[in-house]
PDB file of N, CA and C in Angstrom:
ATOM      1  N   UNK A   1       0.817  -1.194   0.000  1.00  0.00           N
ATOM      2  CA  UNK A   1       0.000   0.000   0.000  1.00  0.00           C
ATOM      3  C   UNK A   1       0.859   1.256   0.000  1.00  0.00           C
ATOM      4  N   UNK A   2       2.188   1.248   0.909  1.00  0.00           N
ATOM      5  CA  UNK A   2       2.681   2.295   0.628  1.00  0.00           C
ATOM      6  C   UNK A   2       3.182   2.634  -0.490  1.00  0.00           C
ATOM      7  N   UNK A   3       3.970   1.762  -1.473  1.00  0.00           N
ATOM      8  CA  UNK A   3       4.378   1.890  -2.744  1.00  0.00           C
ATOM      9  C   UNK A   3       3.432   2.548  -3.633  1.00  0.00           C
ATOM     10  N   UNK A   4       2.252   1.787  -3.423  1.00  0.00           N
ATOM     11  CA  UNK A   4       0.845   2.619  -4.674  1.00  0.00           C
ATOM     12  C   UNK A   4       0.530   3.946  -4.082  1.00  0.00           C
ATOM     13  N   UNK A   5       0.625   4.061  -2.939  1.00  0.00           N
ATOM     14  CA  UNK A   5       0.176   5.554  -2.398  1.00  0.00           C
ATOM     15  C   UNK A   5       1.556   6.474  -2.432  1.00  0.00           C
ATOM     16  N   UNK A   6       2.421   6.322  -2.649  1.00  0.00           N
ATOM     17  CA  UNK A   6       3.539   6.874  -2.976  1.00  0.00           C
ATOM     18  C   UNK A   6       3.955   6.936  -4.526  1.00  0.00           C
ATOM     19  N   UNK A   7       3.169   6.264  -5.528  1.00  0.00           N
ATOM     20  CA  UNK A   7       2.795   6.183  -6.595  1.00  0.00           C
ATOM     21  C   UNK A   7       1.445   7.032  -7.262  1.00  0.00           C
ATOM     22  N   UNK A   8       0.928   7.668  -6.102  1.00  0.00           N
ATOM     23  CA  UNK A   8      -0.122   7.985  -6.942  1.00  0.00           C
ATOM     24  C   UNK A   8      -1.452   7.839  -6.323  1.00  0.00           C
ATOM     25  N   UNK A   9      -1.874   6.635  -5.678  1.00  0.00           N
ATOM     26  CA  UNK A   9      -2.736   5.933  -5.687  1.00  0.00           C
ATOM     27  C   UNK A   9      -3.543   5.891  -4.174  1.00  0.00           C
ATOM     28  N   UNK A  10      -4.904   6.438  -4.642  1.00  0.00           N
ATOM     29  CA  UNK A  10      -5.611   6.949  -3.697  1.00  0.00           C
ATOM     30  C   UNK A  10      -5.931   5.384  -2.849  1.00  0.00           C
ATOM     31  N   UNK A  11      -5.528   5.177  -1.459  1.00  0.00           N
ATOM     32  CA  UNK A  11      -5.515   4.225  -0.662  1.00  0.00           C
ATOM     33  C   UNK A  11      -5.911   4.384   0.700  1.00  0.00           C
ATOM     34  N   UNK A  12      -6.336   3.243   1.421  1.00  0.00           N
ATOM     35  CA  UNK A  12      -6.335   3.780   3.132  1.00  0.00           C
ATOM     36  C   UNK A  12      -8.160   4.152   3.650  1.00  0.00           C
ATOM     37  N   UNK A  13      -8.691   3.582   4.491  1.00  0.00           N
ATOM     38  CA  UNK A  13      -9.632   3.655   5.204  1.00  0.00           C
ATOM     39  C   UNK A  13     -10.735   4.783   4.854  1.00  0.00           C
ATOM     40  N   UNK A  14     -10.392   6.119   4.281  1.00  0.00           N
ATOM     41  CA  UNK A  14     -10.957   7.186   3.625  1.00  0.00           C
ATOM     42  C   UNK A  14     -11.199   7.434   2.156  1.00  0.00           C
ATOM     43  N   UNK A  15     -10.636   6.400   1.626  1.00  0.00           N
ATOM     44  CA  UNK A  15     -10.568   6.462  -0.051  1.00  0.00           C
ATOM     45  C   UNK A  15     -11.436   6.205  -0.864  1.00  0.00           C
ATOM     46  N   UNK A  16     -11.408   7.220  -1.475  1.00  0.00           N
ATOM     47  CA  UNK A  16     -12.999   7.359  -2.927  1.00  0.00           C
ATOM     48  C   UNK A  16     -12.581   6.681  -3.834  1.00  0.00           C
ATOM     49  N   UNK A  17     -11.244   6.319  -4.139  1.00  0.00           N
ATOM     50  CA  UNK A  17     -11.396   5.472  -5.289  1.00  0.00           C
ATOM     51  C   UNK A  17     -12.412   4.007  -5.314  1.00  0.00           C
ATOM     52  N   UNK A  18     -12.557   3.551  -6.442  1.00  0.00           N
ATOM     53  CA  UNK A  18     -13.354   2.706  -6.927  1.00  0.00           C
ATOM     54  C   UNK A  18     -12.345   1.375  -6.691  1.00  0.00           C
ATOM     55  N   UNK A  19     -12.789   0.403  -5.850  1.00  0.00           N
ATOM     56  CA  UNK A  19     -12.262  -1.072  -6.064  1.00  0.00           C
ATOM     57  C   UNK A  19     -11.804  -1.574  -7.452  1.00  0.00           C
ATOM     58  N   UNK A  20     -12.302  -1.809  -8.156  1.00  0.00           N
ATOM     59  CA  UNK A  20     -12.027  -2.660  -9.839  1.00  0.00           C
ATOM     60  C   UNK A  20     -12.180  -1.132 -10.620  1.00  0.00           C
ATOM     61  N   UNK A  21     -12.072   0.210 -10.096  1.00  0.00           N
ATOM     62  CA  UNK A  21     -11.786   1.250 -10.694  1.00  0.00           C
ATOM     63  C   UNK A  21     -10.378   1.702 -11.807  1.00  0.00           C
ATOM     64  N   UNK A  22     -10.256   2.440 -12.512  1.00  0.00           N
ATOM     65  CA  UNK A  22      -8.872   2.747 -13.002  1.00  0.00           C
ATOM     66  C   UNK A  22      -7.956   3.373 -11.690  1.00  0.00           C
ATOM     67  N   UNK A  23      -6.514   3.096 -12.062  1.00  0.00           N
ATOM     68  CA  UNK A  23      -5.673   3.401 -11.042  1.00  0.00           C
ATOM     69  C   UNK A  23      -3.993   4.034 -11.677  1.00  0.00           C
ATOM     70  N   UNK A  24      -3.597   4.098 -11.217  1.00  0.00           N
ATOM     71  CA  UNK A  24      -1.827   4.803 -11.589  1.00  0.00           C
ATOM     72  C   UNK A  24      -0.626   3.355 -11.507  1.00  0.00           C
ATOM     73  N   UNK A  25      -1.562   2.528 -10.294  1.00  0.00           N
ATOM     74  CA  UNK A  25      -0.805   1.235 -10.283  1.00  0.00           C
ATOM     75  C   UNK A  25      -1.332   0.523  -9.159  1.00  0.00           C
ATOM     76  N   UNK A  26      -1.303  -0.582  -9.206  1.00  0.00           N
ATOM     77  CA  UNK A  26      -1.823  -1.489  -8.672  1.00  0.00           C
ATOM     78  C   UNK A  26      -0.760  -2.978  -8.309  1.00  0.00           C
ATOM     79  N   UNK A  27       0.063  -2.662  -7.222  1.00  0.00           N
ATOM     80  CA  UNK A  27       1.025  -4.160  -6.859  1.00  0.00           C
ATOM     81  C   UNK A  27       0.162  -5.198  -6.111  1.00  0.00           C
ATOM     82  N   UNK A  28       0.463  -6.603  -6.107  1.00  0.00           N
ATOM     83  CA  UNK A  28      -0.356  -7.344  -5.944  1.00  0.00           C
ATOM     84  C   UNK A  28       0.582  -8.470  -5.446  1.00  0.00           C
ATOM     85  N   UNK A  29       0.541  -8.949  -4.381  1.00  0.00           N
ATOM     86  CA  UNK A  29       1.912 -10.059  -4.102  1.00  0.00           C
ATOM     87  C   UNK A  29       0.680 -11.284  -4.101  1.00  0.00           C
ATOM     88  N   UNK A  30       1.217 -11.711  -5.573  1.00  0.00           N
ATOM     89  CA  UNK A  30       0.922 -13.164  -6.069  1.00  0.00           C
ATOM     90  C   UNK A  30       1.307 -14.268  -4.420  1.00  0.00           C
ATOM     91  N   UNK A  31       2.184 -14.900  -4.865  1.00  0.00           N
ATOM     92  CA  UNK A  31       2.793 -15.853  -4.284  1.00  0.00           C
ATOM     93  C   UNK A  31       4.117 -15.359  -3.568  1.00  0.00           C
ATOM     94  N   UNK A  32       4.835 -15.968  -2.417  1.00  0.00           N
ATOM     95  CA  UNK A  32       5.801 -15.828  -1.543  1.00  0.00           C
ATOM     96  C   UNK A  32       6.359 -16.891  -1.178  1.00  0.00           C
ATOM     97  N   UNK A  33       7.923 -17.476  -1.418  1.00  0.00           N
ATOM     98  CA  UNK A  33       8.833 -18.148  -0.580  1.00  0.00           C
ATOM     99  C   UNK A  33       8.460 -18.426   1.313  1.00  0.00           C
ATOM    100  N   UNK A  34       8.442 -19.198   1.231  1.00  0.00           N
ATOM    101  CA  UNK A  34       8.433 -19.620   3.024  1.00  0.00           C
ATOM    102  C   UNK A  34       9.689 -20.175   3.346  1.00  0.00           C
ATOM    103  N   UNK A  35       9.280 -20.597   4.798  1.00  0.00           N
ATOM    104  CA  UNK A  35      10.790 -21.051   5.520  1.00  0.00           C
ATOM    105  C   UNK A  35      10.033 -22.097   6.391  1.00  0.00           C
ATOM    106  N   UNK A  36      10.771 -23.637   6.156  1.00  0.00           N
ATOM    107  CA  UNK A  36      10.441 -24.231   7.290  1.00  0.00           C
ATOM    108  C   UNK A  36      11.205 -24.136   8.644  1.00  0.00           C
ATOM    109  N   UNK A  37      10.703 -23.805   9.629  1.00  0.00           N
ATOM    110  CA  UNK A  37      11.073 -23.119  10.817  1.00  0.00           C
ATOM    111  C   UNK A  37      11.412 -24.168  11.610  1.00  0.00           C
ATOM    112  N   UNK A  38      11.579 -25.464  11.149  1.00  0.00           N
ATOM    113  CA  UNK A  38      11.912 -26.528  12.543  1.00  0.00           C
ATOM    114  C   UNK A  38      12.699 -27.263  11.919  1.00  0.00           C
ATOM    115  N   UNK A  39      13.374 -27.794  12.978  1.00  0.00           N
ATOM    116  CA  UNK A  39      14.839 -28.439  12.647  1.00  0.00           C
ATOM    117  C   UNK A  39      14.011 -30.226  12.403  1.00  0.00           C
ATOM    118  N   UNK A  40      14.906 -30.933  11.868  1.00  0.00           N
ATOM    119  CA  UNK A  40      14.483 -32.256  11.798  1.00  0.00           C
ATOM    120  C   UNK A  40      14.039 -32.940  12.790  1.00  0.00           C
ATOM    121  N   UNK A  41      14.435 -32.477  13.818  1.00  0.00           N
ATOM    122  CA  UNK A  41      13.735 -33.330  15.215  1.00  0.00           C
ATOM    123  C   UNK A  41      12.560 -32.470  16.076  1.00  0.00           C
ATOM    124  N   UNK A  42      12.016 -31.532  14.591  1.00  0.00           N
ATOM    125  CA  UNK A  42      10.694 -31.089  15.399  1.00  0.00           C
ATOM    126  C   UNK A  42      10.591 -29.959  16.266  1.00  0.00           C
ATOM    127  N   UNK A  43      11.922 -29.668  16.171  1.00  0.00           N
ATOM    128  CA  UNK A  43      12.107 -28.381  17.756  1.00  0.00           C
ATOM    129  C   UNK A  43      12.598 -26.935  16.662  1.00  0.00           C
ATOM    130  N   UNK A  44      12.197 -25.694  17.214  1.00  0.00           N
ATOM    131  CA  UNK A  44      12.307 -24.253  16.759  1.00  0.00           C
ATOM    132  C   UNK A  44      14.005 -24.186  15.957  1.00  0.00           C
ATOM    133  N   UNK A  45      13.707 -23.562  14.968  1.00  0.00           N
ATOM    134  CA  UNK A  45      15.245 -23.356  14.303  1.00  0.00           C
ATOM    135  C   UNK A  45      15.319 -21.851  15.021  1.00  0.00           C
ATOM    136  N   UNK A  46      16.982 -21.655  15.448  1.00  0.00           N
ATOM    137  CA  UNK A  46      17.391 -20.320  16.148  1.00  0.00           C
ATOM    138  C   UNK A  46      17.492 -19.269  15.184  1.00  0.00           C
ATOM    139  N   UNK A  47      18.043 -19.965  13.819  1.00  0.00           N
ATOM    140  CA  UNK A  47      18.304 -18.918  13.163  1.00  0.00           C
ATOM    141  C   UNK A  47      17.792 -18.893  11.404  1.00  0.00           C
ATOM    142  N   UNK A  48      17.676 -18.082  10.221  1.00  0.00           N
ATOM    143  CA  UNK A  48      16.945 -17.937   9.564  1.00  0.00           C
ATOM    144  C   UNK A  48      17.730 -19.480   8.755  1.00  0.00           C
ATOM    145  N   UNK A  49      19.350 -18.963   8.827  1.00  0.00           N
ATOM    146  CA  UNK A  49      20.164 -20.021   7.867  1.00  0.00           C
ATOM    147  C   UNK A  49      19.911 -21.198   8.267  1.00  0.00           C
ATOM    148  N   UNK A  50      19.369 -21.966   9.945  1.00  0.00           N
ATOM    149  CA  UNK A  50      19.123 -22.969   9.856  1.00  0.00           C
ATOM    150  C   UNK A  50      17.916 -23.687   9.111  1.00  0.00           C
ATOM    151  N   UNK A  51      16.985 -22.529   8.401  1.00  0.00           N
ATOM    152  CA  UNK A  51      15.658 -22.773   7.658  1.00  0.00           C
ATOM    153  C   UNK A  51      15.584 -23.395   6.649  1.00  0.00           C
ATOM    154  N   UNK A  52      15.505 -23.978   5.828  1.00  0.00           N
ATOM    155  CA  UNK A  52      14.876 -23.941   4.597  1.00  0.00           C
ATOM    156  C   UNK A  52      14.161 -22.975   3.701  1.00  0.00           C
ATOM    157  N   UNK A  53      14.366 -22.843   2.665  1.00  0.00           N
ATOM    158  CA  UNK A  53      13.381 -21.925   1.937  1.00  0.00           C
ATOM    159  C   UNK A  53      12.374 -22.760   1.205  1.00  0.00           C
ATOM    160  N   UNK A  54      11.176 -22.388   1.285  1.00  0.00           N
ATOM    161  CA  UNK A  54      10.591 -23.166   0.246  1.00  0.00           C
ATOM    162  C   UNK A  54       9.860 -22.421  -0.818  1.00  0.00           C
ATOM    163  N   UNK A  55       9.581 -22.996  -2.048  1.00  0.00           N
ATOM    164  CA  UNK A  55       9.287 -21.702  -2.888  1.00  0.00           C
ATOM    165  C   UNK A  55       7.967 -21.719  -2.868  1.00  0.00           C
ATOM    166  N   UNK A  56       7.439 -20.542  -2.925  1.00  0.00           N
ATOM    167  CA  UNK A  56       5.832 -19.930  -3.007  1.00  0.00           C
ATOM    168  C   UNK A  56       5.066 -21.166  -1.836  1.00  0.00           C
ATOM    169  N   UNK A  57       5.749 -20.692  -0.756  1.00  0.00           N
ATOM    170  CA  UNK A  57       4.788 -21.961   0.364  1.00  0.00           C
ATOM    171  C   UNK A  57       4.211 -21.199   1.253  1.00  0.00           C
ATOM    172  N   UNK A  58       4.640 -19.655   1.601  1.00  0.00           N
ATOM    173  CA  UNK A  58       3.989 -19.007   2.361  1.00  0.00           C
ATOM    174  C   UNK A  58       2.407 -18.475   2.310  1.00  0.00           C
ATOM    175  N   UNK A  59       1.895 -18.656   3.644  1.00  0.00           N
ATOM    176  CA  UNK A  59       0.856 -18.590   3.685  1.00  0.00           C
ATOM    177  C   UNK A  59       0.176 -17.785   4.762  1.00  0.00           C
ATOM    178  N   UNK A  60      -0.216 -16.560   4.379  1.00  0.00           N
ATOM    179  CA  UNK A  60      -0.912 -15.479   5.614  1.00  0.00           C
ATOM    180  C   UNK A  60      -1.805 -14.861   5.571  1.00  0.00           C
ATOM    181  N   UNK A  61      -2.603 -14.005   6.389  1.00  0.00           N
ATOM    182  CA  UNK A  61      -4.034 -13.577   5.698  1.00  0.00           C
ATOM    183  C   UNK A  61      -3.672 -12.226   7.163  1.00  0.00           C
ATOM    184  N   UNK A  62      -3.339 -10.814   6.991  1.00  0.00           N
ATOM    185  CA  UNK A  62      -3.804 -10.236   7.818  1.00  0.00           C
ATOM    186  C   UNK A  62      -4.986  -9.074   7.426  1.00  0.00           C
ATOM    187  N   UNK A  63      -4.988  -7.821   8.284  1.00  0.00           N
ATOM    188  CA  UNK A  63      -5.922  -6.909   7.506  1.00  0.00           C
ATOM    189  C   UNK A  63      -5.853  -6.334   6.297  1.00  0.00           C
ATOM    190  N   UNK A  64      -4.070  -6.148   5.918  1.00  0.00           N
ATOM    191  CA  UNK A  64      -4.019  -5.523   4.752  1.00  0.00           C
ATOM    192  C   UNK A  64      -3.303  -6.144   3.921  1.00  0.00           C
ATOM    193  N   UNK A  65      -2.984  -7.870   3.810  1.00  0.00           N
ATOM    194  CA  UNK A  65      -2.217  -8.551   3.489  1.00  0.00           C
ATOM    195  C   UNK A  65      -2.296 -10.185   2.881  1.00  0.00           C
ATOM    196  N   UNK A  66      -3.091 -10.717   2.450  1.00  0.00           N
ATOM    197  CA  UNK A  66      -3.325 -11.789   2.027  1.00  0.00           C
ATOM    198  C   UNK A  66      -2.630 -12.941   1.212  1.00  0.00           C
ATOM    199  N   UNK A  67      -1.835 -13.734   1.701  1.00  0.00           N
ATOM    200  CA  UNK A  67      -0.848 -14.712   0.586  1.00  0.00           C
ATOM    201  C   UNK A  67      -0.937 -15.812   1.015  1.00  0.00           C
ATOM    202  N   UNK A  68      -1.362 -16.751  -0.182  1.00  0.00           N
ATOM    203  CA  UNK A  68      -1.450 -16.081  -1.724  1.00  0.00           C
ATOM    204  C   UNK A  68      -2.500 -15.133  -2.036  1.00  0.00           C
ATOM    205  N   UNK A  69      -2.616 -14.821  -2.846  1.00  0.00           N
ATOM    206  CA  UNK A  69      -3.442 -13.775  -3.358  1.00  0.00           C
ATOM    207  C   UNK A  69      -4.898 -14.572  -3.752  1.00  0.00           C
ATOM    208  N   UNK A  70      -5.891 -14.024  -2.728  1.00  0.00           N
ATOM    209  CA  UNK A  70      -6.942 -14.991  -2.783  1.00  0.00           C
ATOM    210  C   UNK A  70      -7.980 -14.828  -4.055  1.00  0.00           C
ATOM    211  N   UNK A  71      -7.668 -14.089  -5.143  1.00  0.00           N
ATOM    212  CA  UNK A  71      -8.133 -14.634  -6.258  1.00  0.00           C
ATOM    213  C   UNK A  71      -7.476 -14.645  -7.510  1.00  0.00           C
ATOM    214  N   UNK A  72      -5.898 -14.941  -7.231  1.00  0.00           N
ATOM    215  CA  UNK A  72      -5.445 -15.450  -8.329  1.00  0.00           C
ATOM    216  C   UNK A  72      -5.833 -16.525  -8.912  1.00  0.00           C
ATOM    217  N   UNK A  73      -6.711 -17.923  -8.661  1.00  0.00           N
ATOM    218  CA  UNK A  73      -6.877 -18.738  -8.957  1.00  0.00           C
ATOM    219  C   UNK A  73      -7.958 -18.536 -10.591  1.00  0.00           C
ATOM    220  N   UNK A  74      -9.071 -17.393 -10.183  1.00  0.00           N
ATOM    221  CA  UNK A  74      -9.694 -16.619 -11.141  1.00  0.00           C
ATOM    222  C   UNK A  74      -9.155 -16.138 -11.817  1.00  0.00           C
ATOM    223  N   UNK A  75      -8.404 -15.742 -12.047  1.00  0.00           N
ATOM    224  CA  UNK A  75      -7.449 -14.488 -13.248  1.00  0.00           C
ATOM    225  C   UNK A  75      -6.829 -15.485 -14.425  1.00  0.00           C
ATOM    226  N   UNK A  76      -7.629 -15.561 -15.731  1.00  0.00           N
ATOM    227  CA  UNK A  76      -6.424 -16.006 -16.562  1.00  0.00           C
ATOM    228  C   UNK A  76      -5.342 -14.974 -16.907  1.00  0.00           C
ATOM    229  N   UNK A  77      -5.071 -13.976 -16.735  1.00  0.00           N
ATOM    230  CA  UNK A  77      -4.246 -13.098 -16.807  1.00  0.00           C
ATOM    231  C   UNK A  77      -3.083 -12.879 -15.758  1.00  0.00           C
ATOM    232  N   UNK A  78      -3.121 -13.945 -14.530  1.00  0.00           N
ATOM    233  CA  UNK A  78      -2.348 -14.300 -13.576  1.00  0.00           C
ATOM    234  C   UNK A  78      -1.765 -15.408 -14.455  1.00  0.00           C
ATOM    235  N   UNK A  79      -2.648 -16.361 -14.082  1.00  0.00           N
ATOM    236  CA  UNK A  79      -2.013 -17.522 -14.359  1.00  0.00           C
ATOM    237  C   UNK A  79      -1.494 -17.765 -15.763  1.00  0.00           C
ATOM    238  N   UNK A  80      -2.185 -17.627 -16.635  1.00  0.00           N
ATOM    239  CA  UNK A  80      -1.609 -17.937 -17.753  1.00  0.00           C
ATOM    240  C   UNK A  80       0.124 -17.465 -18.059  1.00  0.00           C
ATOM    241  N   UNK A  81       0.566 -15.911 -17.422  1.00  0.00           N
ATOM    242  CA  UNK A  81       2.242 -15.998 -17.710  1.00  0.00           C
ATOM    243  C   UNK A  81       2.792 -17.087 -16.317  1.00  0.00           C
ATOM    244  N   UNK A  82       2.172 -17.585 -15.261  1.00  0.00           N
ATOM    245  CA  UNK A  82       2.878 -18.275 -14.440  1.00  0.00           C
ATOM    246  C   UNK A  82       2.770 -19.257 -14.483  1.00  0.00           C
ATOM    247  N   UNK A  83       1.922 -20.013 -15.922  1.00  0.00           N
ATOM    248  CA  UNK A  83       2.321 -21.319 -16.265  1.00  0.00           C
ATOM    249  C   UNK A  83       3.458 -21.728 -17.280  1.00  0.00           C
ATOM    250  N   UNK A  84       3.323 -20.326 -17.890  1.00  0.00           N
ATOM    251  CA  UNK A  84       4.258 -20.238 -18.839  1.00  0.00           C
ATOM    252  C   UNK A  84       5.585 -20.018 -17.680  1.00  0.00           C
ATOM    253  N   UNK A  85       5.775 -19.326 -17.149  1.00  0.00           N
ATOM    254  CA  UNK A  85       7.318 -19.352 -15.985  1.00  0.00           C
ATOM    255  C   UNK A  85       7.397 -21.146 -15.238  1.00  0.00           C
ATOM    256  N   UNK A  86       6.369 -21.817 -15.291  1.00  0.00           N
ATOM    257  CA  UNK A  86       6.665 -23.282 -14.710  1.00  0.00           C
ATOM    258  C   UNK A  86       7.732 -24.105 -15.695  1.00  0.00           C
ATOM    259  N   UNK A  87       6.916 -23.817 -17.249  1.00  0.00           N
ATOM    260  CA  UNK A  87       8.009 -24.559 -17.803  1.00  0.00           C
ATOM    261  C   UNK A  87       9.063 -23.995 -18.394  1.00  0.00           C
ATOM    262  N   UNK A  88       9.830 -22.246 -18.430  1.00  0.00           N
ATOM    263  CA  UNK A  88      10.627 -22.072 -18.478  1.00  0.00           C
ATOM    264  C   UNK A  88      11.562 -22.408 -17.263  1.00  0.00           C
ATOM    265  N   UNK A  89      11.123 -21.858 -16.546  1.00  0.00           N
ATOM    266  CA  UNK A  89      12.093 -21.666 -14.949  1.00  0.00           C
ATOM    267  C   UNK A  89      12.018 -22.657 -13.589  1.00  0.00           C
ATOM    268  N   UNK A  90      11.155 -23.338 -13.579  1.00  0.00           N
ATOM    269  CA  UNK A  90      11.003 -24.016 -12.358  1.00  0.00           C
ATOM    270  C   UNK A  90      10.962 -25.741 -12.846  1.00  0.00           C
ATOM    271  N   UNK A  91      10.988 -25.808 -13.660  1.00  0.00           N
ATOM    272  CA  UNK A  91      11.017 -27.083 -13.597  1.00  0.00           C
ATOM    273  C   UNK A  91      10.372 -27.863 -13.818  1.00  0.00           C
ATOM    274  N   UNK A  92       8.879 -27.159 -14.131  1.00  0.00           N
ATOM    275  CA  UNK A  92       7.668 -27.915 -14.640  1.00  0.00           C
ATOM    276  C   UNK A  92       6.748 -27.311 -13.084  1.00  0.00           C
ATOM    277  N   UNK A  93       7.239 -26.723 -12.206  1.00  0.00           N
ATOM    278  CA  UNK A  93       6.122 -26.770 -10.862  1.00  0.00           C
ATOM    279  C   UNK A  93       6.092 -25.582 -10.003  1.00  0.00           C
ATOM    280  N   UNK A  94       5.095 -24.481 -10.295  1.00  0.00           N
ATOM    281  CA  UNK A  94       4.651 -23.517  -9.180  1.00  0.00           C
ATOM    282  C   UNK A  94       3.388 -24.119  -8.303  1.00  0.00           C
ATOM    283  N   UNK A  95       3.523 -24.589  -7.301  1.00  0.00           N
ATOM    284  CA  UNK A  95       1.773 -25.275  -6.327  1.00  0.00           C
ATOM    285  C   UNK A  95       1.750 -23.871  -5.692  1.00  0.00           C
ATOM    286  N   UNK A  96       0.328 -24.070  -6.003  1.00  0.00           N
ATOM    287  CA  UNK A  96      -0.110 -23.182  -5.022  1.00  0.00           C
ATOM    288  C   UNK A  96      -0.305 -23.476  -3.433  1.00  0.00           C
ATOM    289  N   UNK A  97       0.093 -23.107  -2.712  1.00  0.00           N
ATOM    290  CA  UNK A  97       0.212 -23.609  -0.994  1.00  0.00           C
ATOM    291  C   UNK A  97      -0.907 -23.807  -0.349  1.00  0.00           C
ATOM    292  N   UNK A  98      -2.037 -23.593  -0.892  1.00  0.00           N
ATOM    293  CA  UNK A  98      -3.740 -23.905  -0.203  1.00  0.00           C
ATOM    294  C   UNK A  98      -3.939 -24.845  -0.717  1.00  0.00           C
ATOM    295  N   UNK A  99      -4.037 -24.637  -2.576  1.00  0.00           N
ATOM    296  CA  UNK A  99      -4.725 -25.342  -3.314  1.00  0.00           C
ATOM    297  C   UNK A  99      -4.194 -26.856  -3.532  1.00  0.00           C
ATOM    298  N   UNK A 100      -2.858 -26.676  -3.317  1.00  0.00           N
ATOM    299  CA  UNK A 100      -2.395 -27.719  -3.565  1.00  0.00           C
ATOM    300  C   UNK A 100      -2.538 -28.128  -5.312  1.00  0.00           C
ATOM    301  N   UNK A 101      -2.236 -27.171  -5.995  1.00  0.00           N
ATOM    302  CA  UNK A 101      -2.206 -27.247  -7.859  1.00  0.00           C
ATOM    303  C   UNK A 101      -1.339 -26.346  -8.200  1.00  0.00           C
ATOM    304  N   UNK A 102      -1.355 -27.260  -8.948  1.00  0.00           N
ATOM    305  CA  UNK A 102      -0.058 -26.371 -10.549  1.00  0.00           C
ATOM    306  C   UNK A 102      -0.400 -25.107 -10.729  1.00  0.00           C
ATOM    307  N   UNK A 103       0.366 -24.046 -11.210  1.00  0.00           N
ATOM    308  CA  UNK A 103      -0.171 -23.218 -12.051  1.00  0.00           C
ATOM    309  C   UNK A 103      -1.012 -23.480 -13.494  1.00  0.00           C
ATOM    310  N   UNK A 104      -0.358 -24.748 -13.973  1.00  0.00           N
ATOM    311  CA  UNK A 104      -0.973 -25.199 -15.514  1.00  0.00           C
ATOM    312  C   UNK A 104      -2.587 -25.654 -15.109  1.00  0.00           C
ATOM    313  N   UNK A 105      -2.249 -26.713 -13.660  1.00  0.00           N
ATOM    314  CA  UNK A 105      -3.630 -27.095 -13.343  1.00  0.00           C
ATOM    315  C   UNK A 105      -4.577 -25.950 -13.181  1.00  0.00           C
ATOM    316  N   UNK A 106      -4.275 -25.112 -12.523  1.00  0.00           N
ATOM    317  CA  UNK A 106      -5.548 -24.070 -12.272  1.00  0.00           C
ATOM    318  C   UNK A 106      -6.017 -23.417 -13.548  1.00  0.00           C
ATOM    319  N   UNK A 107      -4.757 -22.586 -14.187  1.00  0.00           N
ATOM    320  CA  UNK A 107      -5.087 -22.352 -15.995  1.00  0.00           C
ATOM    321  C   UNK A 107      -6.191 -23.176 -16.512  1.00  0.00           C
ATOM    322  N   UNK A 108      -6.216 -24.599 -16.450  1.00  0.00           N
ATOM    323  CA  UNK A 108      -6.513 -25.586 -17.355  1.00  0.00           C
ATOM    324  C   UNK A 108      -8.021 -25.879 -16.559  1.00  0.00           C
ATOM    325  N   UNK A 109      -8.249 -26.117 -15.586  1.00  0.00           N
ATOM    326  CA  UNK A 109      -9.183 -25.315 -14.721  1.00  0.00           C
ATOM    327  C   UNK A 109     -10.684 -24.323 -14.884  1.00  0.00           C
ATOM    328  N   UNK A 110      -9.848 -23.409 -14.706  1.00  0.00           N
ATOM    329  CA  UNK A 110     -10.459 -22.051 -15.104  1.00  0.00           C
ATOM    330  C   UNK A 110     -11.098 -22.293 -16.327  1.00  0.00           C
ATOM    331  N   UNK A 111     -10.240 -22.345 -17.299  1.00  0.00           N
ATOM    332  CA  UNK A 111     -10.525 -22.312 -18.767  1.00  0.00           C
ATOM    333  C   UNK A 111     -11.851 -23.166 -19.056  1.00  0.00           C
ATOM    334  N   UNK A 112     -11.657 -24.385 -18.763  1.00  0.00           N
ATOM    335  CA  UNK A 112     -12.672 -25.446 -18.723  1.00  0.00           C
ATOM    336  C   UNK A 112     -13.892 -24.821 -18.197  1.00  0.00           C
ATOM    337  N   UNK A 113     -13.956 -24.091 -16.758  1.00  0.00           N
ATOM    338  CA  UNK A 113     -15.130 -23.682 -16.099  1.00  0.00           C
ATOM    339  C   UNK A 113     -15.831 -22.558 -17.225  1.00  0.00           C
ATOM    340  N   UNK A 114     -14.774 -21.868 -17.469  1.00  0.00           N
ATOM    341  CA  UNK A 114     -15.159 -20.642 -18.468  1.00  0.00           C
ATOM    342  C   UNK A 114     -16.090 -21.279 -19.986  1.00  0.00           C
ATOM    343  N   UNK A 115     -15.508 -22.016 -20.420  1.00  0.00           N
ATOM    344  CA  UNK A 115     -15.911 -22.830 -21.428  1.00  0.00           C
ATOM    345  C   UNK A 115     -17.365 -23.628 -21.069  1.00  0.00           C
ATOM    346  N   UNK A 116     -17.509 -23.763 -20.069  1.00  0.00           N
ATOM    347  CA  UNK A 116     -19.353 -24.205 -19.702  1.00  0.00           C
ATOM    348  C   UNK A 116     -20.199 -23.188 -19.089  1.00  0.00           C
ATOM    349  N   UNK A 117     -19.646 -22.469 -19.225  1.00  0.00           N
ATOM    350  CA  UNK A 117     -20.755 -21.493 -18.561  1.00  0.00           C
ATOM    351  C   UNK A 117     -21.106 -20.403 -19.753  1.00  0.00           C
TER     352      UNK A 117
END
């Protein structure tokens, strides 16, 4: 929020802008890296390096903060370049950390739902 409101962008508890309105910019944190926080025998890691990273595993929901982004699953305009980044860059695999699916799966998904209705 501070970036878009330092951008331009009318934000914050008082704001007339329009939700799905036009804007100056709009950041959106898709997906986030996590850390598994416990050592192999189950007990608190002290420090960050004893962690693990894991990719796009984080998962949080506060007032102004939601990850993953709880309707990327809707957007072919999300997903469709982050299926395309699965099979350049990752290896064949972005999961989503709720859903437990591919990026291709949800694409493939969507599309289908879109296609019967």
């Amino acid at each position: 929020k501070k970036v878009e409101s330092g951008r331009g962008r009318d934000v914050g508890p008082d704001s007339t802008a329009l939700r799905y309105g036009p804007r100056p910019v709009d950041l959106d944190i898709l997906l986030f890296d996590g850390y598994d926080v416990s050592n192999s025998d189950g007990s608190a890691a002290d420090t960050l390096d004893e962690n693990e990273s894991t990719p796009c595993s984080l998962v949080m929901q506060t007032d102004v903060l939601e990850i993953p982004h709880p309707r990327m699953a809707e957007r072919e305009f999300v997903l469709s370049p982050m299926s395309d980044l699965e099979r350049k860059d990752h290896g064949g695999k972005i999961t989503h950390p709720v859903l437990n699916k591919t990026m291709a799966d949800l694409l493939h998904s969507l599309r289908r739902s879109q296609s019967n209705n």
